[in-house]
Each structure stands twice: as C-alpha cells, then as structure tokens.
PDB file of N, CA and C in Angstrom:
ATOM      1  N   UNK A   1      26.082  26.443  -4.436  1.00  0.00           N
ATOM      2  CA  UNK A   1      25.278  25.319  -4.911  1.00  0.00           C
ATOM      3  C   UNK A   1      26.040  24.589  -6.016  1.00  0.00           C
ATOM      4  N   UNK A   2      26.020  23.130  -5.689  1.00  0.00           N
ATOM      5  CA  UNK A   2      26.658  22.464  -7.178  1.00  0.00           C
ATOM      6  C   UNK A   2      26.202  22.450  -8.028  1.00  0.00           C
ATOM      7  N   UNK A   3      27.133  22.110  -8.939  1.00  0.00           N
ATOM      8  CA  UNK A   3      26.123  21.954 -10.756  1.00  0.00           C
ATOM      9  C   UNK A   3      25.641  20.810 -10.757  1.00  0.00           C
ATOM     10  N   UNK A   4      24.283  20.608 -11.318  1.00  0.00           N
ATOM     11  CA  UNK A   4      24.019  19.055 -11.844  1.00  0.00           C
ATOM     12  C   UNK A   4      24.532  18.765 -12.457  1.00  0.00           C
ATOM     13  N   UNK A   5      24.940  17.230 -13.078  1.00  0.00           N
ATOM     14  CA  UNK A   5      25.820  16.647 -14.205  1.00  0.00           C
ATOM     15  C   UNK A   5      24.887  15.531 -14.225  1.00  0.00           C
ATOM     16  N   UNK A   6      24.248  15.909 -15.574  1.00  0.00           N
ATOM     17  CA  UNK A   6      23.211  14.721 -16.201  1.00  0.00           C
ATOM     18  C   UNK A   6      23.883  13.428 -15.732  1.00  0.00           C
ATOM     19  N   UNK A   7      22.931  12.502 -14.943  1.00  0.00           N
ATOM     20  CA  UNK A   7      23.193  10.827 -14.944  1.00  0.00           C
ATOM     21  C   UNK A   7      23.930  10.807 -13.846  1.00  0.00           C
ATOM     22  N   UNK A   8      23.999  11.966 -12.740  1.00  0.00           N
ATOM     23  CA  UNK A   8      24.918  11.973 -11.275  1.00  0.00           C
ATOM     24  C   UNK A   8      24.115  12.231 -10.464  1.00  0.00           C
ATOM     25  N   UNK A   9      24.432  11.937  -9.628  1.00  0.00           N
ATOM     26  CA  UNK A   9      23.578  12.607  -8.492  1.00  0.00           C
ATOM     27  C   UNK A   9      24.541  13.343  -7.501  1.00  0.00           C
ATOM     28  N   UNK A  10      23.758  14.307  -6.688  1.00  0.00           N
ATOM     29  CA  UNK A  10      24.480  15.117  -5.778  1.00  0.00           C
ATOM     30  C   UNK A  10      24.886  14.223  -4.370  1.00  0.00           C
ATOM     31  N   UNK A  11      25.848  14.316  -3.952  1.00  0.00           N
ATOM     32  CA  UNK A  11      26.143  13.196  -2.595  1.00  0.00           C
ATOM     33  C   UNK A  11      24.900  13.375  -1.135  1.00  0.00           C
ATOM     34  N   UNK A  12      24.082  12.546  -1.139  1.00  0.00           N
ATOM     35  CA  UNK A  12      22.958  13.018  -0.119  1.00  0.00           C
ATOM     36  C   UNK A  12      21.850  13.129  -0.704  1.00  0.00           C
ATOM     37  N   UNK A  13      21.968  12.889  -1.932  1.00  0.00           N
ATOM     38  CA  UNK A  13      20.640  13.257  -2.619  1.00  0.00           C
ATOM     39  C   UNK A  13      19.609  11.803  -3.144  1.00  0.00           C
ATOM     40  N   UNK A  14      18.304  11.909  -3.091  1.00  0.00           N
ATOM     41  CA  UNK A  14      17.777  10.633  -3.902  1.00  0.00           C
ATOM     42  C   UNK A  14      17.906  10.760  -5.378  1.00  0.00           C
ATOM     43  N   UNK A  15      17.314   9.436  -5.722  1.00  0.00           N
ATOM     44  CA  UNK A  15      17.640   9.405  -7.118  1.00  0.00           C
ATOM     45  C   UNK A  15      16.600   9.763  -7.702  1.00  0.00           C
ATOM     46  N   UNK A  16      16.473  10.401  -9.052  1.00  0.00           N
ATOM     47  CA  UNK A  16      15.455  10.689  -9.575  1.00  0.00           C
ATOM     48  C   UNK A  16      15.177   9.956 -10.985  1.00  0.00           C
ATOM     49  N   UNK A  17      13.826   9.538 -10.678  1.00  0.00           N
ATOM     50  CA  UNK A  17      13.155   8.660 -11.756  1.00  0.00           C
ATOM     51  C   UNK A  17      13.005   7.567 -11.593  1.00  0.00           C
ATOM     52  N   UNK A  18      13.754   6.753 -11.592  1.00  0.00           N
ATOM     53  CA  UNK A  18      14.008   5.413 -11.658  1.00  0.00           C
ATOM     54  C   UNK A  18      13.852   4.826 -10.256  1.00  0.00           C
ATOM     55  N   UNK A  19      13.248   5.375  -9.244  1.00  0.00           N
ATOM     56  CA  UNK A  19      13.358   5.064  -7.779  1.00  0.00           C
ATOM     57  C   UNK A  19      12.755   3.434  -7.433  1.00  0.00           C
ATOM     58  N   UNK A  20      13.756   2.522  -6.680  1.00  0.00           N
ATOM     59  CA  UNK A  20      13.348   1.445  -6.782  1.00  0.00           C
ATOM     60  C   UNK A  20      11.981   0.846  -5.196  1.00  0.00           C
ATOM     61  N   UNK A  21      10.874   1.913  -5.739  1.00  0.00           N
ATOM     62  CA  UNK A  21      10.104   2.064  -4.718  1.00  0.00           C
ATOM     63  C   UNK A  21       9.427   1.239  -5.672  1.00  0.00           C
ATOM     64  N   UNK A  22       8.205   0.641  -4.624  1.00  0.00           N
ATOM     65  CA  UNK A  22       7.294  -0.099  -5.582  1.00  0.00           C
ATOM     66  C   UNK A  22       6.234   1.032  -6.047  1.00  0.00           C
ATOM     67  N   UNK A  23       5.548  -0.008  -6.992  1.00  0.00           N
ATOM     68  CA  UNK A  23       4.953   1.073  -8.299  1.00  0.00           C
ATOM     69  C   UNK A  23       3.704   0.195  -8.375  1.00  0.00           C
ATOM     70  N   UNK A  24       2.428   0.967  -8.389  1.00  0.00           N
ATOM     71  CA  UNK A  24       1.159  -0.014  -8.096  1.00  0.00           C
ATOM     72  C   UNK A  24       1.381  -0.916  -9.866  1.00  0.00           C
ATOM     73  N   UNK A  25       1.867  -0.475 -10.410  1.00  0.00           N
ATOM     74  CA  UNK A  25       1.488  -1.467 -11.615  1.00  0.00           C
ATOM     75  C   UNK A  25       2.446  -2.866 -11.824  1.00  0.00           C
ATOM     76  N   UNK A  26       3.438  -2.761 -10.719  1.00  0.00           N
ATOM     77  CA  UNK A  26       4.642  -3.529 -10.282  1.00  0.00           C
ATOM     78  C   UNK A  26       3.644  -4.883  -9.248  1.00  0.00           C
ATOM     79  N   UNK A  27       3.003  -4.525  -8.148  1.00  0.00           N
ATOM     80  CA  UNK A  27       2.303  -5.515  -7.638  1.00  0.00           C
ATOM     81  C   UNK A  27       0.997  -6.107  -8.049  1.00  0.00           C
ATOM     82  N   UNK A  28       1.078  -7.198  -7.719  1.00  0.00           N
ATOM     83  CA  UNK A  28       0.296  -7.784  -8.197  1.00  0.00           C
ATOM     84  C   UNK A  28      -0.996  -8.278  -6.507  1.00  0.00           C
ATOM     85  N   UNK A  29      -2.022  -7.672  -6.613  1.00  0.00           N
ATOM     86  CA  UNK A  29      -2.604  -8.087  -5.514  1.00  0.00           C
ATOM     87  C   UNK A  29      -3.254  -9.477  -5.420  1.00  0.00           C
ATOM     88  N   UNK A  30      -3.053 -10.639  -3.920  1.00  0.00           N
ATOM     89  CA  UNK A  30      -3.631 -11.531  -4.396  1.00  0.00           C
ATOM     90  C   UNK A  30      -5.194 -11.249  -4.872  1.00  0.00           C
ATOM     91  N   UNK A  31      -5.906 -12.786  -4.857  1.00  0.00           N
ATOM     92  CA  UNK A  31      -7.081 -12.906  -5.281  1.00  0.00           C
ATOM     93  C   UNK A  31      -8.332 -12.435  -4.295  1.00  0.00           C
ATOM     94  N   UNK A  32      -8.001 -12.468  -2.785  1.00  0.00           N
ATOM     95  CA  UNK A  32      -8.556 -12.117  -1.868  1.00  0.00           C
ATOM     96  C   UNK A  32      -8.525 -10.545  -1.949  1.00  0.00           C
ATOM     97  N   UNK A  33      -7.807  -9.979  -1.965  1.00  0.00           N
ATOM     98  CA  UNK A  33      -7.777  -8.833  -1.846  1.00  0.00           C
ATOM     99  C   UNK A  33      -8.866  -8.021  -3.136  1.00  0.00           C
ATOM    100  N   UNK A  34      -8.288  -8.657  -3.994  1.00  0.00           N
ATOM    101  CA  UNK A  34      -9.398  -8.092  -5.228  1.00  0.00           C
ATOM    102  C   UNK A  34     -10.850  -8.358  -4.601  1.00  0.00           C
ATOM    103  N   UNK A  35     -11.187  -9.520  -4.682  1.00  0.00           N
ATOM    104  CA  UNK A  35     -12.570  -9.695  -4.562  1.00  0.00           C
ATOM    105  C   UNK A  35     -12.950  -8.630  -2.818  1.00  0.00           C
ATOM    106  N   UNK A  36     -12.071  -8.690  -1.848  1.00  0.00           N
ATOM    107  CA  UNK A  36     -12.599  -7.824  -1.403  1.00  0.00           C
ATOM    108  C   UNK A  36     -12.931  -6.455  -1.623  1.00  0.00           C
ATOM    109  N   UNK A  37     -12.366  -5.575  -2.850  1.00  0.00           N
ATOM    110  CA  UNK A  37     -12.870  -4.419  -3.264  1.00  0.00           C
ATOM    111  C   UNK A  37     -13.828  -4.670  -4.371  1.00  0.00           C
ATOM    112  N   UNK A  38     -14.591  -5.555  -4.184  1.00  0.00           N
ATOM    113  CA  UNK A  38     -15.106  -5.907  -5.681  1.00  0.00           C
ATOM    114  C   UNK A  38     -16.528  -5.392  -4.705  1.00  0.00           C
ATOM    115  N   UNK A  39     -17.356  -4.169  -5.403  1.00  0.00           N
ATOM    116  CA  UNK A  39     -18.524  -3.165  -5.858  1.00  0.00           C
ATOM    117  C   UNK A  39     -18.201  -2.406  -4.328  1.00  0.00           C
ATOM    118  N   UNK A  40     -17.118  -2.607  -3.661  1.00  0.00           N
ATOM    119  CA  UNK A  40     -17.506  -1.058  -2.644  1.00  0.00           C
ATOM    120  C   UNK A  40     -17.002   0.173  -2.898  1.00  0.00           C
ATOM    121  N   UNK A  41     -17.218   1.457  -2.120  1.00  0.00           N
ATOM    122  CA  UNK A  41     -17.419   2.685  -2.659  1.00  0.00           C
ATOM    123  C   UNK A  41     -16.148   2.986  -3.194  1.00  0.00           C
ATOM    124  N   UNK A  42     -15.969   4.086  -4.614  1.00  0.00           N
ATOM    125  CA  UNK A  42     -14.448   4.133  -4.671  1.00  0.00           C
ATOM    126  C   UNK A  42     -13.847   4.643  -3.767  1.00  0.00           C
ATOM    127  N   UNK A  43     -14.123   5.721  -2.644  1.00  0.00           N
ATOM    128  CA  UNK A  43     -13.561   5.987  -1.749  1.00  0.00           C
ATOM    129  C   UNK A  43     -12.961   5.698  -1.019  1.00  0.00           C
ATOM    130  N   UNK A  44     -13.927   4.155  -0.387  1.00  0.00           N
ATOM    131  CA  UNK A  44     -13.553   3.283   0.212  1.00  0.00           C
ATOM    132  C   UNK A  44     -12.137   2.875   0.170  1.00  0.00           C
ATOM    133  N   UNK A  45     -11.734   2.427  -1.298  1.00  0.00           N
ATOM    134  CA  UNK A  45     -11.164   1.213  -2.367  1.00  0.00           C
ATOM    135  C   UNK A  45      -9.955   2.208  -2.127  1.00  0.00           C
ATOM    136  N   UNK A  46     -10.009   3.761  -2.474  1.00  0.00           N
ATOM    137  CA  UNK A  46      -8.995   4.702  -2.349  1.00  0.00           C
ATOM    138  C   UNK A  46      -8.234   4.953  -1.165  1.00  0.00           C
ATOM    139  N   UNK A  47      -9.023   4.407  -0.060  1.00  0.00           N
ATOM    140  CA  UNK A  47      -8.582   4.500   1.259  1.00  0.00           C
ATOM    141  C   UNK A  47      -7.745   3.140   1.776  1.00  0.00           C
ATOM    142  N   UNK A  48      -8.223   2.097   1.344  1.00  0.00           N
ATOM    143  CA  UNK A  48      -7.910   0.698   1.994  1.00  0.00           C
ATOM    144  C   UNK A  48      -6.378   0.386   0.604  1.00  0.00           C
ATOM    145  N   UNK A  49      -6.428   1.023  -0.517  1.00  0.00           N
ATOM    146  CA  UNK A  49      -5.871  -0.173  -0.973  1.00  0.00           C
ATOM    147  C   UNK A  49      -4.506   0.336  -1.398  1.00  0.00           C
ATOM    148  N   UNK A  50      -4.171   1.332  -0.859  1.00  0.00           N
ATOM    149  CA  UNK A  50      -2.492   1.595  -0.794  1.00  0.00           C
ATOM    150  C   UNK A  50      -1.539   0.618   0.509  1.00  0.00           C
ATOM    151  N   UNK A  51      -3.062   0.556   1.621  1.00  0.00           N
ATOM    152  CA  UNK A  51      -2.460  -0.655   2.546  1.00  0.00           C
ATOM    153  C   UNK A  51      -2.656  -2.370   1.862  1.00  0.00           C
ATOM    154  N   UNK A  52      -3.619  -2.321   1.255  1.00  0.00           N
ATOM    155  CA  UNK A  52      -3.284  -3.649  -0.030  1.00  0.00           C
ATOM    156  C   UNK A  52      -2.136  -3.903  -0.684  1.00  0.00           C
ATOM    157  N   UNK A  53      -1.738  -2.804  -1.063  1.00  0.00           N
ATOM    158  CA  UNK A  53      -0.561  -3.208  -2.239  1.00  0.00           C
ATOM    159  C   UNK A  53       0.692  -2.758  -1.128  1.00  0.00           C
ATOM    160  N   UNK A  54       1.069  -2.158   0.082  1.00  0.00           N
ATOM    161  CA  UNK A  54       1.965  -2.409   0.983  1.00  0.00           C
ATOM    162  C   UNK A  54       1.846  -4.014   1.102  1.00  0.00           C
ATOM    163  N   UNK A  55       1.216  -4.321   1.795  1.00  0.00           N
ATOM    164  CA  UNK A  55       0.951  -5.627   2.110  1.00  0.00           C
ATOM    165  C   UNK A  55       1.124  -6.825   1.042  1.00  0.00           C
ATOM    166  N   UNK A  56       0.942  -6.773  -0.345  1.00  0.00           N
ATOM    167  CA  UNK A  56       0.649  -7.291  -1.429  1.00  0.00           C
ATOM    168  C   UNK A  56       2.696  -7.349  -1.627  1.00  0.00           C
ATOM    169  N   UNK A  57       2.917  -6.046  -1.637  1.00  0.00           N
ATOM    170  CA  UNK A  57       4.783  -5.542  -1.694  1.00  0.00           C
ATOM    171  C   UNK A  57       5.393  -6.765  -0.953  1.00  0.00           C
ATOM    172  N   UNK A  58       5.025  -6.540   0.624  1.00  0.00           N
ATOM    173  CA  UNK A  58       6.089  -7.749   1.862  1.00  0.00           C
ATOM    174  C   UNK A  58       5.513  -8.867   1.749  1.00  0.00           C
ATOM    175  N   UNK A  59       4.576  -9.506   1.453  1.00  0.00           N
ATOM    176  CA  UNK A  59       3.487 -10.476   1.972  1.00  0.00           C
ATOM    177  C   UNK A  59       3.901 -10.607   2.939  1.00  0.00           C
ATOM    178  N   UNK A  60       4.228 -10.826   4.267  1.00  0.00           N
ATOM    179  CA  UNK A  60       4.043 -10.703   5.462  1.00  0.00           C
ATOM    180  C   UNK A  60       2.941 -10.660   6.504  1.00  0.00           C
ATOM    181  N   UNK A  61       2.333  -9.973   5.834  1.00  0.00           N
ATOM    182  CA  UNK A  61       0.987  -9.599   7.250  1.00  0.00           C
ATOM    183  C   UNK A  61       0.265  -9.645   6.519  1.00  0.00           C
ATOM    184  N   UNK A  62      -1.107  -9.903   7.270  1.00  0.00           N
ATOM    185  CA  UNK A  62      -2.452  -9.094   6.413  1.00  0.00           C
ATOM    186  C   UNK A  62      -2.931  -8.319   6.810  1.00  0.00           C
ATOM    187  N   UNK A  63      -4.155  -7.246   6.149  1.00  0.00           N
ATOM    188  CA  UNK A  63      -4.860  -6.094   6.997  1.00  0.00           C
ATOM    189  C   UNK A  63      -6.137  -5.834   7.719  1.00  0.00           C
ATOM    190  N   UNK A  64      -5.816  -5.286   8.692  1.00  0.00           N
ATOM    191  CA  UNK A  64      -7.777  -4.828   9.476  1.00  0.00           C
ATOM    192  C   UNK A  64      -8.025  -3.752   8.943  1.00  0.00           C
ATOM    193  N   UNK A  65      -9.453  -3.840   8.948  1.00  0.00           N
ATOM    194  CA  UNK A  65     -10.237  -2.716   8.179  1.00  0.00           C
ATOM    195  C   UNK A  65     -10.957  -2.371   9.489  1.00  0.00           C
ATOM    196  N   UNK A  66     -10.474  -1.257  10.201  1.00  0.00           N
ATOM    197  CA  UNK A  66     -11.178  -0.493  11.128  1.00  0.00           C
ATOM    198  C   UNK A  66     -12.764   0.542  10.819  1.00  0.00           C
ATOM    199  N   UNK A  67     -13.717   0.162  10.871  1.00  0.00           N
ATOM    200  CA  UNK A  67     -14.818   0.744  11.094  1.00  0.00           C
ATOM    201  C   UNK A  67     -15.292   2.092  12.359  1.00  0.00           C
ATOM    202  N   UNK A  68     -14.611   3.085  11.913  1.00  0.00           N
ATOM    203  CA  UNK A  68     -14.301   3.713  13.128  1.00  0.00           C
ATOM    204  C   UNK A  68     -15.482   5.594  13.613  1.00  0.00           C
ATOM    205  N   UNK A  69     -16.181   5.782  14.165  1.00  0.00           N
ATOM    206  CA  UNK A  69     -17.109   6.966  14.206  1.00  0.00           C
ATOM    207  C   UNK A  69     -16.857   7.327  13.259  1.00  0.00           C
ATOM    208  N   UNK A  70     -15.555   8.328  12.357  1.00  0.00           N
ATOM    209  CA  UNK A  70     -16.036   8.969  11.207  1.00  0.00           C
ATOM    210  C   UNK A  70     -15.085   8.543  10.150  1.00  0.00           C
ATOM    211  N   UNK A  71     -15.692   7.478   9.887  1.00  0.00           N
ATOM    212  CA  UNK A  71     -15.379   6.546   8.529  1.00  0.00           C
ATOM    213  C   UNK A  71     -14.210   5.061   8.572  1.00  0.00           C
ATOM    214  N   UNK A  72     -13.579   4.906   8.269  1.00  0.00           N
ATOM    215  CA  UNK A  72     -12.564   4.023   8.022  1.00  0.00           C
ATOM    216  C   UNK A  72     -10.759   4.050   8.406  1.00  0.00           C
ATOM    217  N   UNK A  73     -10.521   3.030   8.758  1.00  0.00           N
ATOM    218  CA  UNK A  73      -8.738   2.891   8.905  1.00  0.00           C
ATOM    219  C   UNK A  73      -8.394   1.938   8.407  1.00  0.00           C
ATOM    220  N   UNK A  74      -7.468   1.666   8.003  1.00  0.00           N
ATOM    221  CA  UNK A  74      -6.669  -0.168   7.304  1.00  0.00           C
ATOM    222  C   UNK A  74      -5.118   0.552   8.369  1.00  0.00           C
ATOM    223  N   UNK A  75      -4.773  -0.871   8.112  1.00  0.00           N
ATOM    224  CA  UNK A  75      -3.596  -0.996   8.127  1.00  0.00           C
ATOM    225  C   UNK A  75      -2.373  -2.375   8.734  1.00  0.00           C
ATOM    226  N   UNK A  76      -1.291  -2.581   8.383  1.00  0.00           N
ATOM    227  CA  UNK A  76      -1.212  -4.152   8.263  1.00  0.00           C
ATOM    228  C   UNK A  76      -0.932  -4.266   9.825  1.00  0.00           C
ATOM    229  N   UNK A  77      -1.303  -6.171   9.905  1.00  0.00           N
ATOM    230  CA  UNK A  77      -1.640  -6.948  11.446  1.00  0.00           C
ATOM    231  C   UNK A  77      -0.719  -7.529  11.156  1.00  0.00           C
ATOM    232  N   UNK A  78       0.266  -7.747  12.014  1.00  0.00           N
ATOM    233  CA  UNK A  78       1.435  -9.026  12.145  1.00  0.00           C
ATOM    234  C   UNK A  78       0.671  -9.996  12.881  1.00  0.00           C
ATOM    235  N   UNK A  79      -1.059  -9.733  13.522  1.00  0.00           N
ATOM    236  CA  UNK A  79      -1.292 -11.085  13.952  1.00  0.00           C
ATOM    237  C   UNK A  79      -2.315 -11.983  12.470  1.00  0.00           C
ATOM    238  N   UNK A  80      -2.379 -11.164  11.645  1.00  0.00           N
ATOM    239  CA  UNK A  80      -3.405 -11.838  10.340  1.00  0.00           C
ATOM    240  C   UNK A  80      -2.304 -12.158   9.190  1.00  0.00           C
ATOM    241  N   UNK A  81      -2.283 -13.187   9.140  1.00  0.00           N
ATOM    242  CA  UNK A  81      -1.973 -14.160   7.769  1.00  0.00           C
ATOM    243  C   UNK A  81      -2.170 -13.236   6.566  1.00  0.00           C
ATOM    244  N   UNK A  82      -0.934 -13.079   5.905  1.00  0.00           N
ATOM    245  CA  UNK A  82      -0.725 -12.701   4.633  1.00  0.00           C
ATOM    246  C   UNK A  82      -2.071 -13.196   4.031  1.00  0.00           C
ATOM    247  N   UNK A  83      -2.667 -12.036   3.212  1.00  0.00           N
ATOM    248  CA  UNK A  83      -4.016 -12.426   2.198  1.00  0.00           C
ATOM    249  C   UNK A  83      -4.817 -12.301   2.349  1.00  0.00           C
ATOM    250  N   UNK A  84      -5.395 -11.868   3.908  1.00  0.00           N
ATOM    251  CA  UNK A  84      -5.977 -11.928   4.573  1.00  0.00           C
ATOM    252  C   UNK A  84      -6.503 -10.716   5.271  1.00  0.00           C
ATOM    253  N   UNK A  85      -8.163 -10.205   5.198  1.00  0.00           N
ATOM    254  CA  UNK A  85      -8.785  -8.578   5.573  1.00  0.00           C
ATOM    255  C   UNK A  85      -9.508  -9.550   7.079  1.00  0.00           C
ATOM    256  N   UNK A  86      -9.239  -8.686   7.679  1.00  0.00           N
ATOM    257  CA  UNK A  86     -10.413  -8.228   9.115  1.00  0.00           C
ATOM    258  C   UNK A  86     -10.989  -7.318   8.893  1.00  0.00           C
ATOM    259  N   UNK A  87     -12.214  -7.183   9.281  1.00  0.00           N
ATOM    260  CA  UNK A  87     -12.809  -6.018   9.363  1.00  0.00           C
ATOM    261  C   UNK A  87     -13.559  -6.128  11.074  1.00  0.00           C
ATOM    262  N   UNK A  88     -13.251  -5.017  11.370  1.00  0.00           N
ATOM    263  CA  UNK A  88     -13.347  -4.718  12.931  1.00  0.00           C
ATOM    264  C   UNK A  88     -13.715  -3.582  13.162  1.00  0.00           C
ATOM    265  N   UNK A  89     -14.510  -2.774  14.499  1.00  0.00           N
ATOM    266  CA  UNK A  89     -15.433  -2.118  14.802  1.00  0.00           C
ATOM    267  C   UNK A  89     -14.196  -1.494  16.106  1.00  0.00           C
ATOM    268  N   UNK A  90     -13.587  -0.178  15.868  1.00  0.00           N
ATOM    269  CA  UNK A  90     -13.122   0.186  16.946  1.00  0.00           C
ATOM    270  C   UNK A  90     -13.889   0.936  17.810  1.00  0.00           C
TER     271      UNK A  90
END
C-alpha cells in the first residue's frame, strides 16, 4: 500500500474535499420550483428535490412528479422545458 502525501492524491483515486460536485448551497433553484414545494409534506420535498437541484445544476430539462400506488417518483423530462414540474398519475 502507498503512503499518503498530504495535498496528493494516489493515481486512480478521487479527490478528497474539495470535490467539484455540486453542493445544494451552490444552486440556486428557480422560482417555480420553490413555490412548488411551498407547504407540501417534508417527505415529499425530501424526495422530489434532489431531482430539483439536478435539474436546477443543467437547466436543461424539467421534472415529472410521478404519483405512483405506493407513493411518489420525480425525475428529469427532456420533453418539459427547463423550470418546469408535471405531475402525472402512472
């Protein structure tokens, strides 16, 4: 096994700390998106809005909110306009 050497990394390895992944306090969600979590369950909000702030990250797409027998799905539509929730009944 190699030695670590503070401020190196091992060849193959990720970086640690500083990872240039996004960071929820890094995006900024639009205005639509807020008001759509505005008074539903936190659960809900816990479920849908890591696909918010993906989406919020590329703007690219927007997301469906699947209503599905036992409970909920999100996830982003390349056919919905950036900013933009469906909510749909699978």
């Amino acid at each position: 096994m190699r030695e670590r050497v503070p401020g190196k990394r091992l060849p193959g390895t990720l970086p640690c700390g500083h990872d240039p992944v996004y960071s929820d306090a890094m995006i900024q969600l639009p205005a639509s998106y807020e008001e759509y979590l505005v008074g539903k369950d936190p659960s809900f909000v816990d479920m849908v809005r890591p696909v918010l702030l993906q989406s919020a990250a590329d703007q690219l797409h927007g997301v469906r909110v699947l209503f599905v027998p036992r409970g909920h799905q999100a996830h982003l539509d390349d056919t919905i306009p950036y900013g933009t929730i469906v909510e749909d009944i699978d």
